[in-house]
C-alpha atoms as a PDB file:
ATOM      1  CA  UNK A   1     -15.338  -2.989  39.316  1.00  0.00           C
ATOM      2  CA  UNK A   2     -17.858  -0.078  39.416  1.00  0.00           C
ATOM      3  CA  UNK A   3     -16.482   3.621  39.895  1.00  0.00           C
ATOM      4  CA  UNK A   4     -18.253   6.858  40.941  1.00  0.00           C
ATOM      5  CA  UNK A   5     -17.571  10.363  39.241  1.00  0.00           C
ATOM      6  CA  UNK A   6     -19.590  13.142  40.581  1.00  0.00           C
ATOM      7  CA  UNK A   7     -21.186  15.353  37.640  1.00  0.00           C
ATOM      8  CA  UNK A   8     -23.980  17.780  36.823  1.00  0.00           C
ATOM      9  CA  UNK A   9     -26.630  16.929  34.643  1.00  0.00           C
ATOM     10  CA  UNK A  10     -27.406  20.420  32.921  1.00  0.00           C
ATOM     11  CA  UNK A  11     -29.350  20.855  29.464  1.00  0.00           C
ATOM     12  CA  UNK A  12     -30.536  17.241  29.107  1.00  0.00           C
ATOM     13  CA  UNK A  13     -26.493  16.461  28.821  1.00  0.00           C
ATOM     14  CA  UNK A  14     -24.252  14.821  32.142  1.00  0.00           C
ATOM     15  CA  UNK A  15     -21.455  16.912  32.677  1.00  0.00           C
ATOM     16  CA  UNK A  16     -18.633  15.116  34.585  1.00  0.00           C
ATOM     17  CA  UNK A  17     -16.393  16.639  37.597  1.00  0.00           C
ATOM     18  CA  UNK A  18     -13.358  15.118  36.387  1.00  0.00           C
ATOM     19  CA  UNK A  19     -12.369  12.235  34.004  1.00  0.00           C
ATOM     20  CA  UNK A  20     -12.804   8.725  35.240  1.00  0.00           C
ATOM     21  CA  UNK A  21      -8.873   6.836  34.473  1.00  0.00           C
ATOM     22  CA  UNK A  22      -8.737   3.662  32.341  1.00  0.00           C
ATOM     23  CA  UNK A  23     -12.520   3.996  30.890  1.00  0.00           C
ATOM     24  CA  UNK A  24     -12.939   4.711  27.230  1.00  0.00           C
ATOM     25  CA  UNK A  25     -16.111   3.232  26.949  1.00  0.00           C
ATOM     26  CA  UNK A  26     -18.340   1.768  29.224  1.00  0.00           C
ATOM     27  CA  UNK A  27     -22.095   1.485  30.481  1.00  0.00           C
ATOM     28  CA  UNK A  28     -23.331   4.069  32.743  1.00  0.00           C
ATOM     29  CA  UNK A  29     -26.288   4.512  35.376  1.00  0.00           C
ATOM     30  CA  UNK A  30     -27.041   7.962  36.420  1.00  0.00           C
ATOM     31  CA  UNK A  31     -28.462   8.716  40.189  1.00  0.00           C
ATOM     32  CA  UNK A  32     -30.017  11.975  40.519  1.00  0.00           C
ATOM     33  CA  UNK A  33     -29.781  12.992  44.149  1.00  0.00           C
ATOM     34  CA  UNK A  34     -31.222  15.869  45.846  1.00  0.00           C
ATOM     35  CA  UNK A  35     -29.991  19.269  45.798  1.00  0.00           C
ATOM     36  CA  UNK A  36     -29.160  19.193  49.539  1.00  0.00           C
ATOM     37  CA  UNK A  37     -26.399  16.411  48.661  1.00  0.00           C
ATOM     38  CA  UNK A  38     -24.420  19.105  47.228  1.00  0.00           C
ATOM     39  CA  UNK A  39     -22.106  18.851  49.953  1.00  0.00           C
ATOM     40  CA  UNK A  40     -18.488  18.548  50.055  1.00  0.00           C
ATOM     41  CA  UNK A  41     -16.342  16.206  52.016  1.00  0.00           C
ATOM     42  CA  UNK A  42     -13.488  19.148  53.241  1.00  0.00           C
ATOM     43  CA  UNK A  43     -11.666  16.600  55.374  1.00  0.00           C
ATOM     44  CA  UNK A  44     -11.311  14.551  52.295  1.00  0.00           C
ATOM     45  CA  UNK A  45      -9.813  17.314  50.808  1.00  0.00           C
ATOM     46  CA  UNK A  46      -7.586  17.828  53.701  1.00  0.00           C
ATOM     47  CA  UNK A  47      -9.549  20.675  55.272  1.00  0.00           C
ATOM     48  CA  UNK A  48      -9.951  20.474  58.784  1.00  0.00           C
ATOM     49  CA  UNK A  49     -13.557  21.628  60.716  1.00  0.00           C
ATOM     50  CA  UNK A  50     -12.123  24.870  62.194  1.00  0.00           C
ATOM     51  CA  UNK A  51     -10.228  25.985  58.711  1.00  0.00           C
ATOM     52  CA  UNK A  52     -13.372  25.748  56.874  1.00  0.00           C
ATOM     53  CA  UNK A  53     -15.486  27.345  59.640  1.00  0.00           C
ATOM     54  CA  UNK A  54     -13.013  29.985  59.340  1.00  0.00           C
ATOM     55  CA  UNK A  55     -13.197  30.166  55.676  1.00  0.00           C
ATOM     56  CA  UNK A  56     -17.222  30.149  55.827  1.00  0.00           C
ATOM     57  CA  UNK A  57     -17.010  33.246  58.024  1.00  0.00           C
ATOM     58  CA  UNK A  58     -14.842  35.174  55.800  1.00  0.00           C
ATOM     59  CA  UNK A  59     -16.486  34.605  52.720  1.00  0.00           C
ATOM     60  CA  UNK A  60     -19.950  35.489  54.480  1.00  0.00           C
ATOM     61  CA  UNK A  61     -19.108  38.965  53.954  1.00  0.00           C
ATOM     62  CA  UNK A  62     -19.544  38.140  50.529  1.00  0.00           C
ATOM     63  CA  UNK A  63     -23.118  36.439  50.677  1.00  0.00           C
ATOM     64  CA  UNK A  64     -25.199  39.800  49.681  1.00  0.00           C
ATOM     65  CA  UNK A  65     -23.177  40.113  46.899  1.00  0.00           C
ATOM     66  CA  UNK A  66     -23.424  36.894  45.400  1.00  0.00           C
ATOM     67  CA  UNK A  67     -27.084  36.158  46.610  1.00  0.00           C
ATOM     68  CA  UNK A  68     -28.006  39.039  44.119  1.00  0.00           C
ATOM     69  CA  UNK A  69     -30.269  37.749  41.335  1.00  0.00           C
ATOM     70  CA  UNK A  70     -28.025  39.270  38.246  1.00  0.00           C
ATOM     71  CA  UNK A  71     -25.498  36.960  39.344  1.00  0.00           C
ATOM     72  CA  UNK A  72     -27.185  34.015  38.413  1.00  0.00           C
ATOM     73  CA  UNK A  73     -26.318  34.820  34.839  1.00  0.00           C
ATOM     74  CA  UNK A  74     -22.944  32.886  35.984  1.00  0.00           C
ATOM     75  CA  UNK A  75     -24.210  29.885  37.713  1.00  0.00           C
ATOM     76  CA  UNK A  76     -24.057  27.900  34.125  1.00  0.00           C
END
């Protein structure tokens, strides 16, 4: 049975999201997808379309801030 664990491949090394259960060892294939599939499924995650449209507005505020190019120092 295949299974899918989202990563980032950073550094020439594949950094998993989260550790796939019941795999020690096994054969891999790695997709690299586009940067505009960085999306996130919220309703997955049990977050309805208004909650996160009312998170996205709050944390706006904080855009400037983080859109400032010394803070890319903590993007790794």
């Amino acid at each position: 049975m295949f299974q899918s664990v989202e990563g980032v491949y950073r550094n020439g090394k594949v950094e998993l999201s989260e550790t796939p259960p019941h795999i020690e060892s096994a054969r891999v294939i790695v997709t690299f997808l586009p940067e505009s599939t960085n999306l996130v499924d919220l309703q997955a995650r049990g977050i309805e379309p208004e909650a996160a449209a009312e998170l996205r507005a709050k944390l706006q505020t904080f855009a400037p801030e983080w859109e400032r190019p010394e803070m890319e120092a903590y993007d790794n």
